[in-house]
PDB file of N, CA and C in Angstrom:
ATOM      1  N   UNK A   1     -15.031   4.061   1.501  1.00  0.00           N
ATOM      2  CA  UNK A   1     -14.001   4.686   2.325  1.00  0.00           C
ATOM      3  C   UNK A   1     -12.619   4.257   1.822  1.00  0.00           C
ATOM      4  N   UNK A   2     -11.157   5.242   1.939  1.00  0.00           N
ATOM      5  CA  UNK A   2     -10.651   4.981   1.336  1.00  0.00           C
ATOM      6  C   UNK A   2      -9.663   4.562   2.308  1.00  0.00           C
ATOM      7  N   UNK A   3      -8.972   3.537   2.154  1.00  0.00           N
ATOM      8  CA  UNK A   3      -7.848   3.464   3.204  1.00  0.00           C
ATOM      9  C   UNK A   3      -6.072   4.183   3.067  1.00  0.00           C
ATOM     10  N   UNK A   4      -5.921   4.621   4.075  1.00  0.00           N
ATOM     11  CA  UNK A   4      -4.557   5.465   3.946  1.00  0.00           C
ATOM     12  C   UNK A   4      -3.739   4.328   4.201  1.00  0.00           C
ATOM     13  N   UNK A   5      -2.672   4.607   3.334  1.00  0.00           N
ATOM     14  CA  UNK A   5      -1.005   3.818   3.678  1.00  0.00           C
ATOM     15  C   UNK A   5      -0.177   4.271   3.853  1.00  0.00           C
ATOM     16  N   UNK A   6       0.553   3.961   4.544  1.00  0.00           N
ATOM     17  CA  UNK A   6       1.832   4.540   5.178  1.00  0.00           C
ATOM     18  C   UNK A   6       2.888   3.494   5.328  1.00  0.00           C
ATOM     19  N   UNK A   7       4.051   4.499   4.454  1.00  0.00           N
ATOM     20  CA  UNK A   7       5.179   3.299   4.221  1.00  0.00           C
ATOM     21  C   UNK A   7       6.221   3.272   5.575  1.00  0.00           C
ATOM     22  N   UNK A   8       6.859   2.607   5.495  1.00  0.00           N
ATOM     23  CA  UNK A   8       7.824   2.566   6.453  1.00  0.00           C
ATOM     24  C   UNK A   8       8.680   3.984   7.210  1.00  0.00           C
ATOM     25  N   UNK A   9       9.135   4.799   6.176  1.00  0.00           N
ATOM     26  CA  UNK A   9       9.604   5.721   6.301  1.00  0.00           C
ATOM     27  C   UNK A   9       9.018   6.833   6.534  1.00  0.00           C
ATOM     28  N   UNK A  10       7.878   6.945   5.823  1.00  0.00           N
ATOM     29  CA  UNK A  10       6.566   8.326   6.106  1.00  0.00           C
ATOM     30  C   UNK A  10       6.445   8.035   7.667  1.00  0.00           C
ATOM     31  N   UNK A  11       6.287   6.375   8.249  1.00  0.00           N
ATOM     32  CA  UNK A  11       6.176   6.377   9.742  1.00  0.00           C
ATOM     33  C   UNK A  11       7.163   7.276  10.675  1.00  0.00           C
ATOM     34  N   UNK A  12       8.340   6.544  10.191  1.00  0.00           N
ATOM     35  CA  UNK A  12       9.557   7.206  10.765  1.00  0.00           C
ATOM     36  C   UNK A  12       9.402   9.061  10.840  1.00  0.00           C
ATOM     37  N   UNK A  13       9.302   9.218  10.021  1.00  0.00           N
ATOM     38  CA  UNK A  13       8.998  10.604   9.963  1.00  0.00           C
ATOM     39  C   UNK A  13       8.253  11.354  10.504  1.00  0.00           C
ATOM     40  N   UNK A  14       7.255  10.857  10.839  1.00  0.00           N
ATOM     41  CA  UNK A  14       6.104  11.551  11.704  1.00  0.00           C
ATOM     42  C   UNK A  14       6.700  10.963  13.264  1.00  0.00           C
ATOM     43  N   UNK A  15       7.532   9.791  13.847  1.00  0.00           N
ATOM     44  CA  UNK A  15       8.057   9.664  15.003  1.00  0.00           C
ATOM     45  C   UNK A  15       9.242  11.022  15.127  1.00  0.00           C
ATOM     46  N   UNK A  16       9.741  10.678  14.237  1.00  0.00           N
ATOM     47  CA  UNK A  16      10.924  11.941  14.617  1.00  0.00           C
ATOM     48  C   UNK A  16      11.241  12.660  14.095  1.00  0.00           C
ATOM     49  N   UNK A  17      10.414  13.443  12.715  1.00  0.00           N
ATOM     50  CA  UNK A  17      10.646  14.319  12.071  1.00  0.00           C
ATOM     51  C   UNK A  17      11.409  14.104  11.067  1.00  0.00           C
ATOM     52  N   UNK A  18      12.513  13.288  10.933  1.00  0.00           N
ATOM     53  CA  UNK A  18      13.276  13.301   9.762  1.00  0.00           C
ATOM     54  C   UNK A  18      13.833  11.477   9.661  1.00  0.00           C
ATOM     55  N   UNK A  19      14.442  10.849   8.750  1.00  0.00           N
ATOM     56  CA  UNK A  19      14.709   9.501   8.384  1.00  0.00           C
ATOM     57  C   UNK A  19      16.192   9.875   7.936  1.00  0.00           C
ATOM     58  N   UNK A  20      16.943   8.756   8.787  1.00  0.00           N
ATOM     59  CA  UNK A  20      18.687   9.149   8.230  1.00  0.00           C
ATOM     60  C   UNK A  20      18.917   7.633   8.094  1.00  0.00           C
ATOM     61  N   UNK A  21      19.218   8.161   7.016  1.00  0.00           N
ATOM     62  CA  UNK A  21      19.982   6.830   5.894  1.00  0.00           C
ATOM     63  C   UNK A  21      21.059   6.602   5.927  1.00  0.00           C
ATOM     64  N   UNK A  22      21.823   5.978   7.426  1.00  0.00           N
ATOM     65  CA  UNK A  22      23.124   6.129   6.920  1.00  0.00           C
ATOM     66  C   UNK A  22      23.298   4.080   7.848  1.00  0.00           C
ATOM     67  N   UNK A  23      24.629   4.002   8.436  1.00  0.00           N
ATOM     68  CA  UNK A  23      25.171   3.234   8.718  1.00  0.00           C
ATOM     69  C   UNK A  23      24.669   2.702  10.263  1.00  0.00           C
ATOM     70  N   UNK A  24      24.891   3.802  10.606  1.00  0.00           N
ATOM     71  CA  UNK A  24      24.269   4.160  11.992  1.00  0.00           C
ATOM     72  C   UNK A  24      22.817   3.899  12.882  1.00  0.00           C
ATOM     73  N   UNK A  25      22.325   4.498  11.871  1.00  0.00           N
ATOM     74  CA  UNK A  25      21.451   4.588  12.471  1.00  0.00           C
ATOM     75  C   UNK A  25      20.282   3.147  12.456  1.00  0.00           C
ATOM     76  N   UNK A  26      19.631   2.410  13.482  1.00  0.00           N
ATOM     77  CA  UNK A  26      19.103   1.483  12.975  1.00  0.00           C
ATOM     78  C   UNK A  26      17.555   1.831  13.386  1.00  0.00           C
ATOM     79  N   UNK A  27      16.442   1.789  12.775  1.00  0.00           N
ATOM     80  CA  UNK A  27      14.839   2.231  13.345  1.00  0.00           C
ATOM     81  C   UNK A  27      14.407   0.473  13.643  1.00  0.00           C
ATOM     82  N   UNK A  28      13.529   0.043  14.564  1.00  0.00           N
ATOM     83  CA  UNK A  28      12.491  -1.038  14.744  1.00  0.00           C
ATOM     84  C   UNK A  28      11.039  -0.896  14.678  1.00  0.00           C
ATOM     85  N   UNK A  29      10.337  -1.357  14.148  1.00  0.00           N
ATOM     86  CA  UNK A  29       8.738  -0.684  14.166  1.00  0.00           C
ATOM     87  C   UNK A  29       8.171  -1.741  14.527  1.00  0.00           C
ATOM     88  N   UNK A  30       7.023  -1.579  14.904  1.00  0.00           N
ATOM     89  CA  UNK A  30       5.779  -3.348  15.317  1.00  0.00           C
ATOM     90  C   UNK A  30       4.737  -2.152  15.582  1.00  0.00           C
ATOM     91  N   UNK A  31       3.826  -2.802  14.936  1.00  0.00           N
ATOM     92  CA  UNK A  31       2.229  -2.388  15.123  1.00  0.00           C
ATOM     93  C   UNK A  31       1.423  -3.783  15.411  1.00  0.00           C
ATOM     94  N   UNK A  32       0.165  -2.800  15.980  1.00  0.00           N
ATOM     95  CA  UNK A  32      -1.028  -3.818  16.469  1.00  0.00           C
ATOM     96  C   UNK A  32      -1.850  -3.274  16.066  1.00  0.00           C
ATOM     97  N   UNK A  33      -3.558  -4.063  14.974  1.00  0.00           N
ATOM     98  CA  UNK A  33      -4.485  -3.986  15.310  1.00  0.00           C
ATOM     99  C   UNK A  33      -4.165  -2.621  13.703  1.00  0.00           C
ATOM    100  N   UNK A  34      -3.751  -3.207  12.648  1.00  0.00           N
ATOM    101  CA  UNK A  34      -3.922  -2.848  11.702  1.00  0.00           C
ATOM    102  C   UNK A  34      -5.013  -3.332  10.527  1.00  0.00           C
ATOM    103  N   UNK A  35      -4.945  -2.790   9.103  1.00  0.00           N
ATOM    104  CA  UNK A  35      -6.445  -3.116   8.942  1.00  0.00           C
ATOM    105  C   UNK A  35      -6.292  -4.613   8.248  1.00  0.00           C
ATOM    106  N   UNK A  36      -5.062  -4.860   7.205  1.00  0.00           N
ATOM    107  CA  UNK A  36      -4.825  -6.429   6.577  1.00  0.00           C
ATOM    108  C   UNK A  36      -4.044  -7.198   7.515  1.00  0.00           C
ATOM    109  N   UNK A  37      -3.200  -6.684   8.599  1.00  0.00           N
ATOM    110  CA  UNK A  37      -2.392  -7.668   9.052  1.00  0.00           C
ATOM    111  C   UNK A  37      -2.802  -7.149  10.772  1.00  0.00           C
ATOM    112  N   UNK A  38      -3.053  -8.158  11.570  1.00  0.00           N
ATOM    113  CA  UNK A  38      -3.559  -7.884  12.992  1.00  0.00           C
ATOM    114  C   UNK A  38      -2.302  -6.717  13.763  1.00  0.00           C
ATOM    115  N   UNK A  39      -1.020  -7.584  13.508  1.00  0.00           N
ATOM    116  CA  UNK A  39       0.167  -7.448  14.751  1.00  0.00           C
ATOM    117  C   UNK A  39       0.869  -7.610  13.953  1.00  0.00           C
ATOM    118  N   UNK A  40       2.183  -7.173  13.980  1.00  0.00           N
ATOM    119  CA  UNK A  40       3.426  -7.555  13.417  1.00  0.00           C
ATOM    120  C   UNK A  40       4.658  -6.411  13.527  1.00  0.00           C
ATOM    121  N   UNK A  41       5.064  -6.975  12.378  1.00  0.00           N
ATOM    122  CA  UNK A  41       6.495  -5.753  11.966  1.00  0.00           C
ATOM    123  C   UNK A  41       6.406  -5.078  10.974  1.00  0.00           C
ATOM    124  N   UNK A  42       7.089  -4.038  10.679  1.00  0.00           N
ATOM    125  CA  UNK A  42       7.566  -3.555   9.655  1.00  0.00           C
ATOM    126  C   UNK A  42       9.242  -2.900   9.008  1.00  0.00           C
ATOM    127  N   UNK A  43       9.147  -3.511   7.818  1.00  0.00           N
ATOM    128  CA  UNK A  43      10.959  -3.093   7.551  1.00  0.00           C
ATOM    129  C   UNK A  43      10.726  -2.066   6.388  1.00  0.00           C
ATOM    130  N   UNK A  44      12.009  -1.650   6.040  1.00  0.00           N
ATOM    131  CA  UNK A  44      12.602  -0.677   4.940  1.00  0.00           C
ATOM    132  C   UNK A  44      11.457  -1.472   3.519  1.00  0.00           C
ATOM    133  N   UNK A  45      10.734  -0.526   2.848  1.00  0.00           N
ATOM    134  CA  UNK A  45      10.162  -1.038   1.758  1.00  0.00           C
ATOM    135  C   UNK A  45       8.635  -1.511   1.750  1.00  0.00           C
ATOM    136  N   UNK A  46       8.417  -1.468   3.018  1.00  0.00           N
ATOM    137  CA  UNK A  46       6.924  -1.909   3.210  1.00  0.00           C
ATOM    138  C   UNK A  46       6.248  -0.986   3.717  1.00  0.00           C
ATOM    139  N   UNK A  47       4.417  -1.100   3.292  1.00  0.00           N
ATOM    140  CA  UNK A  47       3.665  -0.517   3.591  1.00  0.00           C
ATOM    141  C   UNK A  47       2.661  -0.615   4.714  1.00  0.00           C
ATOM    142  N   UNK A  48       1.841  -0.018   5.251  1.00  0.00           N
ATOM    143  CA  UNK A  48       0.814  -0.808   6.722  1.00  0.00           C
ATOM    144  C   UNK A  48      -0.245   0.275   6.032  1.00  0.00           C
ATOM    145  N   UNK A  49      -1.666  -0.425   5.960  1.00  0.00           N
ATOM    146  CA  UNK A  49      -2.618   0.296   5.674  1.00  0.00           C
ATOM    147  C   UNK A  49      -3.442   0.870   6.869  1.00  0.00           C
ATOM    148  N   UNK A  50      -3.632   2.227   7.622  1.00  0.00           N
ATOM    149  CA  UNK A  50      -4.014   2.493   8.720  1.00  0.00           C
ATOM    150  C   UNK A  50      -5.201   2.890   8.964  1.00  0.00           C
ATOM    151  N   UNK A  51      -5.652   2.730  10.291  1.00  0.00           N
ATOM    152  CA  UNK A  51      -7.478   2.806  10.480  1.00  0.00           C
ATOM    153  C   UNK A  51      -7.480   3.232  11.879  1.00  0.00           C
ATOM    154  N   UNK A  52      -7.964   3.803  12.351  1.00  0.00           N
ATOM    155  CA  UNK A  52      -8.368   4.433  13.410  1.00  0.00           C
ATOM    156  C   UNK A  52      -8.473   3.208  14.639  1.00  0.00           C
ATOM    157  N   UNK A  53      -7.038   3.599  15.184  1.00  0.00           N
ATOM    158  CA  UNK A  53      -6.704   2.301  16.538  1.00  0.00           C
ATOM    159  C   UNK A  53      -5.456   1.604  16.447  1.00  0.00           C
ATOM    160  N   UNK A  54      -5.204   2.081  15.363  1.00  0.00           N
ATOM    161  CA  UNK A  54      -3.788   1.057  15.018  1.00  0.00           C
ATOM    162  C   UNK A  54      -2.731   1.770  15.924  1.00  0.00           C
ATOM    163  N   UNK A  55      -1.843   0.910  16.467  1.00  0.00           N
ATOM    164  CA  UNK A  55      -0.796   1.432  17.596  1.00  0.00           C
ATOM    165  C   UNK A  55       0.452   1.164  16.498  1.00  0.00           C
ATOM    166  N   UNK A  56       1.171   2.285  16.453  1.00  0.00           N
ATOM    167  CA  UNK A  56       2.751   1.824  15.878  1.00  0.00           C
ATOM    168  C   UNK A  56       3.858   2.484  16.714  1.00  0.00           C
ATOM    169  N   UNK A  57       4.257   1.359  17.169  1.00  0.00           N
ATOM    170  CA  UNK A  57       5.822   1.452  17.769  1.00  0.00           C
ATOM    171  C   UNK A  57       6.940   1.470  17.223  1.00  0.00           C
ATOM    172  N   UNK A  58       7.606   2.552  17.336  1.00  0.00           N
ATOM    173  CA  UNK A  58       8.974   3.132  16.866  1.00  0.00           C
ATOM    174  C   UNK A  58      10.097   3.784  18.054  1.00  0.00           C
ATOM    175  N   UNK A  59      11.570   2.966  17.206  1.00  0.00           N
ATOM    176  CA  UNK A  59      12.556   3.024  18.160  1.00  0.00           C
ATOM    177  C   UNK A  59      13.405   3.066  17.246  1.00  0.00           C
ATOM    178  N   UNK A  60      14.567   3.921  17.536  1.00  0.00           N
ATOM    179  CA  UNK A  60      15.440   4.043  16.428  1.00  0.00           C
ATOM    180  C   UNK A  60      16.872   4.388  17.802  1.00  0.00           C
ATOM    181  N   UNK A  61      17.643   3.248  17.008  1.00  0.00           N
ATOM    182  CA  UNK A  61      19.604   3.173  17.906  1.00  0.00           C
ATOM    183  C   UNK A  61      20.013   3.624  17.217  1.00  0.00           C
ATOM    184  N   UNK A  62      21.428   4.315  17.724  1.00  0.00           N
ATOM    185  CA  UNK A  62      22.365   4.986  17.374  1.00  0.00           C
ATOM    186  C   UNK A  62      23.386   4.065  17.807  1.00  0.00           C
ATOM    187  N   UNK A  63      23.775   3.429  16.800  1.00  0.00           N
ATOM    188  CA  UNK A  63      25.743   2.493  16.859  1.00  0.00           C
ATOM    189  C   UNK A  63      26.764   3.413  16.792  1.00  0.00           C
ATOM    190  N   UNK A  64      27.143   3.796  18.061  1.00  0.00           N
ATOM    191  CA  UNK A  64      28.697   4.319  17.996  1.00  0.00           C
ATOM    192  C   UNK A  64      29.838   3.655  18.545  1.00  0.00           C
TER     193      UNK A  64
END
C-alpha cells in the first residue's frame, strides 16, 4: 500500500481553495493520529504522510 503525502500547502488548499503568499496572511496547522508522527504541527516546507483518521486542523489570520 502506498502512502499519500501531503505538503503543507496542498493542505491549505483543500481548507480553502487557494494559498496566499503574502505578508498578511498567516495559516496554523496541527494534526492528530498521523501515520510517522502521532500529533503535532506543521509549517511552510513540510510534509504529513496521510491514512485514513488523521484529523488536520487549519486556521489561517488576516493582519490588518
Amino acid at each position: 500500500m502506498r502512502e499519500k503525502k501531503l505538503s503543507f500547502i496542498d493542505i491549505i488548499k483543500l481548507a480553502f481553495g487557494s494559498y496566499l503568499d503574502n505578508d498578511r496572511t498567516v495559516y496554523t496547522m496541527t494534526y492528530k493520529k498521523a501515520v510517522d508522527k502521532h500529533q503535532g504541527s506543521l509549517v511552510l516546507g513540510e510534509e504529513l504522510k496521510i491514512k485514513s483518521g488523521v484529523i488536520i486542523n487549519v486556521t489561517s489570520t488576516d493582519k490588518s
